[in-house]
N, C-alpha and C. Protein backbone atom coordinates (compact mmCIF):
# COMPACT_ATOMS: atom_id res chain seq x y z
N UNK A 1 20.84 -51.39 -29.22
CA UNK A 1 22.09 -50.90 -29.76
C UNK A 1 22.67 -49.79 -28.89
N UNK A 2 21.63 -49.26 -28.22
CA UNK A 2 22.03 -47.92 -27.21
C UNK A 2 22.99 -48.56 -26.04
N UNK A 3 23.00 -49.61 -26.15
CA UNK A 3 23.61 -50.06 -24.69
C UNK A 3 24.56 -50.33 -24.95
N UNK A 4 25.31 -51.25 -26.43
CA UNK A 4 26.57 -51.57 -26.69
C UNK A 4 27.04 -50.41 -27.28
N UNK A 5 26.28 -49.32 -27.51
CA UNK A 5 27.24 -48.13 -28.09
C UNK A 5 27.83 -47.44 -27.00
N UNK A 6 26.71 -47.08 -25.72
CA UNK A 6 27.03 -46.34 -24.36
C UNK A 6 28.19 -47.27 -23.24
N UNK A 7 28.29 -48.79 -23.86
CA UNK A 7 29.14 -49.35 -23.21
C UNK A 7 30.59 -49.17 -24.14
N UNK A 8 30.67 -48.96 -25.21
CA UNK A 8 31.74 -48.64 -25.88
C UNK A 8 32.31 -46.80 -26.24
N UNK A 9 31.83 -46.53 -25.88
CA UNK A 9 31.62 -44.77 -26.02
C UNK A 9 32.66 -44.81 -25.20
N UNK A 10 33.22 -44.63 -23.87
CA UNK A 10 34.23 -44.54 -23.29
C UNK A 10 35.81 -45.10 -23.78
N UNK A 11 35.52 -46.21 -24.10
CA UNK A 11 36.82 -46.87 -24.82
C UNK A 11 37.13 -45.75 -26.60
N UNK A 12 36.52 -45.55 -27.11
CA UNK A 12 36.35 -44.86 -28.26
C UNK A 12 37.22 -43.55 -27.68
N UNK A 13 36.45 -42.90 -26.93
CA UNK A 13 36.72 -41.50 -26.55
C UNK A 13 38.50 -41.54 -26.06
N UNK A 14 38.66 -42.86 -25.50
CA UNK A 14 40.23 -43.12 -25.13
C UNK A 14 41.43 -43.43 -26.32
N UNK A 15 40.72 -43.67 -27.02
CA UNK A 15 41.43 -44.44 -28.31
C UNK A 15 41.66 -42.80 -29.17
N UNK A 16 40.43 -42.47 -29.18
CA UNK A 16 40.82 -40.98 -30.15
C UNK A 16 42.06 -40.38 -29.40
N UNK A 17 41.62 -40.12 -27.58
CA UNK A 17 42.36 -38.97 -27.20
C UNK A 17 44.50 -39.90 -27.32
N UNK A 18 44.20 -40.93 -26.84
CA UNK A 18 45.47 -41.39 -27.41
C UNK A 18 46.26 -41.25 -28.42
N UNK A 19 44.97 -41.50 -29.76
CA UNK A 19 45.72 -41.43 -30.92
C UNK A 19 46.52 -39.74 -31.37
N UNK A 20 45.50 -38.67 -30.57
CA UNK A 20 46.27 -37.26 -30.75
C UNK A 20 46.93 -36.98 -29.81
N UNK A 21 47.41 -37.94 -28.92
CA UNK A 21 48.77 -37.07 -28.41
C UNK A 21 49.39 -38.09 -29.11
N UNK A 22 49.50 -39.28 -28.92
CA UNK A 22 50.97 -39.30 -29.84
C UNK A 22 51.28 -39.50 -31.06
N UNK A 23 49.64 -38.71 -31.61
CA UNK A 23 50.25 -37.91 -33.32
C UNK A 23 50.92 -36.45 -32.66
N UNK A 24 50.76 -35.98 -32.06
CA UNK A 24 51.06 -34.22 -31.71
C UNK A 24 52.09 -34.95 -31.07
N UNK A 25 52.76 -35.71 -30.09
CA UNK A 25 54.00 -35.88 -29.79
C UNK A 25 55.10 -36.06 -30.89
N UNK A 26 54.46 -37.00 -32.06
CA UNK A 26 55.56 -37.42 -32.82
C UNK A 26 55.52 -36.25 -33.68
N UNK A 27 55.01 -35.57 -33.62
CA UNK A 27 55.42 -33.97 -34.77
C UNK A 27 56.02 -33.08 -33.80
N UNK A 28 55.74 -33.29 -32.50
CA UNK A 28 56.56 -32.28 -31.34
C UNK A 28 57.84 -32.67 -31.29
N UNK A 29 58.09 -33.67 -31.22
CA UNK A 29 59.36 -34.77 -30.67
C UNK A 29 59.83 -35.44 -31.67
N UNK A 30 59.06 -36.18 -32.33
CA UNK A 30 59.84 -36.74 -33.53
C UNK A 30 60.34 -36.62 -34.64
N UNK A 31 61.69 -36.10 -34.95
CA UNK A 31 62.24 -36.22 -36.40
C UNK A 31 62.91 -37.58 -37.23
N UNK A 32 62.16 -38.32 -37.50
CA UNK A 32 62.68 -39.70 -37.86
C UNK A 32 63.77 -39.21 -38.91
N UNK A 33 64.23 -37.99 -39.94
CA UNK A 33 64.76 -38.10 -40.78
C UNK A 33 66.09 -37.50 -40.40
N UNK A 34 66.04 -36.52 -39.25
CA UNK A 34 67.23 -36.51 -39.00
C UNK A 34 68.00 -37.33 -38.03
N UNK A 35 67.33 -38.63 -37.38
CA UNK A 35 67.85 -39.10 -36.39
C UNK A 35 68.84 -40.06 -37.41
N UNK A 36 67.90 -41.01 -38.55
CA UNK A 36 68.36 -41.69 -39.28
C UNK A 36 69.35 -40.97 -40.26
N UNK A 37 69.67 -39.54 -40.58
CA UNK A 37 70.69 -39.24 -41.03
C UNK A 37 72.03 -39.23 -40.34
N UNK A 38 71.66 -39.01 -38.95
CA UNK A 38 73.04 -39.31 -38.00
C UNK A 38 72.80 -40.12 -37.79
N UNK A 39 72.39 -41.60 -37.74
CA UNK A 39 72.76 -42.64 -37.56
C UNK A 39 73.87 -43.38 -38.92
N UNK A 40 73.17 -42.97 -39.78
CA UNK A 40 73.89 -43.58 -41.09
C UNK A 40 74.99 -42.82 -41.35
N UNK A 41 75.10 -41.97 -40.61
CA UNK A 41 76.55 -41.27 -41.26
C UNK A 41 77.92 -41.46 -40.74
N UNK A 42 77.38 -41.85 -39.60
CA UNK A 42 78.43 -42.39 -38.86
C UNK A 42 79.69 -43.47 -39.63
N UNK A 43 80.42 -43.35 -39.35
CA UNK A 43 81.39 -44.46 -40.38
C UNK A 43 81.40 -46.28 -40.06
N UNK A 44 80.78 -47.35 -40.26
CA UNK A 44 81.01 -48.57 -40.28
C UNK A 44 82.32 -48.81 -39.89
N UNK A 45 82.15 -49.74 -38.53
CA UNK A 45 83.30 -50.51 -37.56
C UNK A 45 82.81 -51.89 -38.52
N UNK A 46 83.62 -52.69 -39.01
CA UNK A 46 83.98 -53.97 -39.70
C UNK A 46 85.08 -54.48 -38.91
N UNK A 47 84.44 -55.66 -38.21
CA UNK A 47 85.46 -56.31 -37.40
C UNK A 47 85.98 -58.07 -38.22
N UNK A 48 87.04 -58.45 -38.40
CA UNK A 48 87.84 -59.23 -39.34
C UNK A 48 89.22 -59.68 -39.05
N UNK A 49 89.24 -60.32 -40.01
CA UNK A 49 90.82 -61.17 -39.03
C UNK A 49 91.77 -59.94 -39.68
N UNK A 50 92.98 -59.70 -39.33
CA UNK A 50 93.74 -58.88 -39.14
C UNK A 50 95.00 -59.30 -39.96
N UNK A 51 95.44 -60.12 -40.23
CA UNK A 51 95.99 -61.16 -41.98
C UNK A 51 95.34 -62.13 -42.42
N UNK A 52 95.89 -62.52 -43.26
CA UNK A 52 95.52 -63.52 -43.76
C UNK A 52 96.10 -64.79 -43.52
N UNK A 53 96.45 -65.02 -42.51
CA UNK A 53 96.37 -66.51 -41.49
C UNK A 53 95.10 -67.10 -41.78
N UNK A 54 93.99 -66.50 -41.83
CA UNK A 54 92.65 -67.13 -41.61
C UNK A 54 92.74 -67.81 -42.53
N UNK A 55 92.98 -67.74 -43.95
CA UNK A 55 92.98 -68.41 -44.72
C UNK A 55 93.66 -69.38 -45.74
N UNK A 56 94.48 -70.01 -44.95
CA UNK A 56 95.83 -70.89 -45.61
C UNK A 56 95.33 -72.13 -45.91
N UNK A 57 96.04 -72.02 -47.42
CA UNK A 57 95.06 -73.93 -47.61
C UNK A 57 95.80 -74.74 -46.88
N UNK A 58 94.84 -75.86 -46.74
CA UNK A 58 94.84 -76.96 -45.83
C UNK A 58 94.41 -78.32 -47.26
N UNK A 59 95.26 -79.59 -46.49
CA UNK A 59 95.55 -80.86 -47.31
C UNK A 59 95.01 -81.64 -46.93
N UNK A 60 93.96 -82.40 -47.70
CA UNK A 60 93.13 -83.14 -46.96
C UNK A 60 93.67 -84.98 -47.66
């Protein structure tokens, strides 16, 4: 078991140190709540026909 642990011990040690930087990045750098508040606040572009031509009945 010493051998598949000492062959995996390196990958482990990479996986931790990964996982704390980019937990400590995303608390350094990331505000998910204010990005998504200026995103949503922005006002909705709705693009649409411009009269109502689009919709004239038709005789079949």
């Amino acid at each position: 078991m010493s051998g598949a642990f000492a062959f995996l011990k390196p990958f482990a040690l990479l996986a931790a140190v990964a996982f704390v930087a980019g937990f400590l990045g995303y608390l350094a750098l990331g505000q998910p709540s204010q990005a998504i508040a200026q995103i949503t606040a922005q006002p909705a572009s709705t693009s649409g026909p411009a009269s109502d031509d689009w919709n004239l009945p038709h005789r079949i």
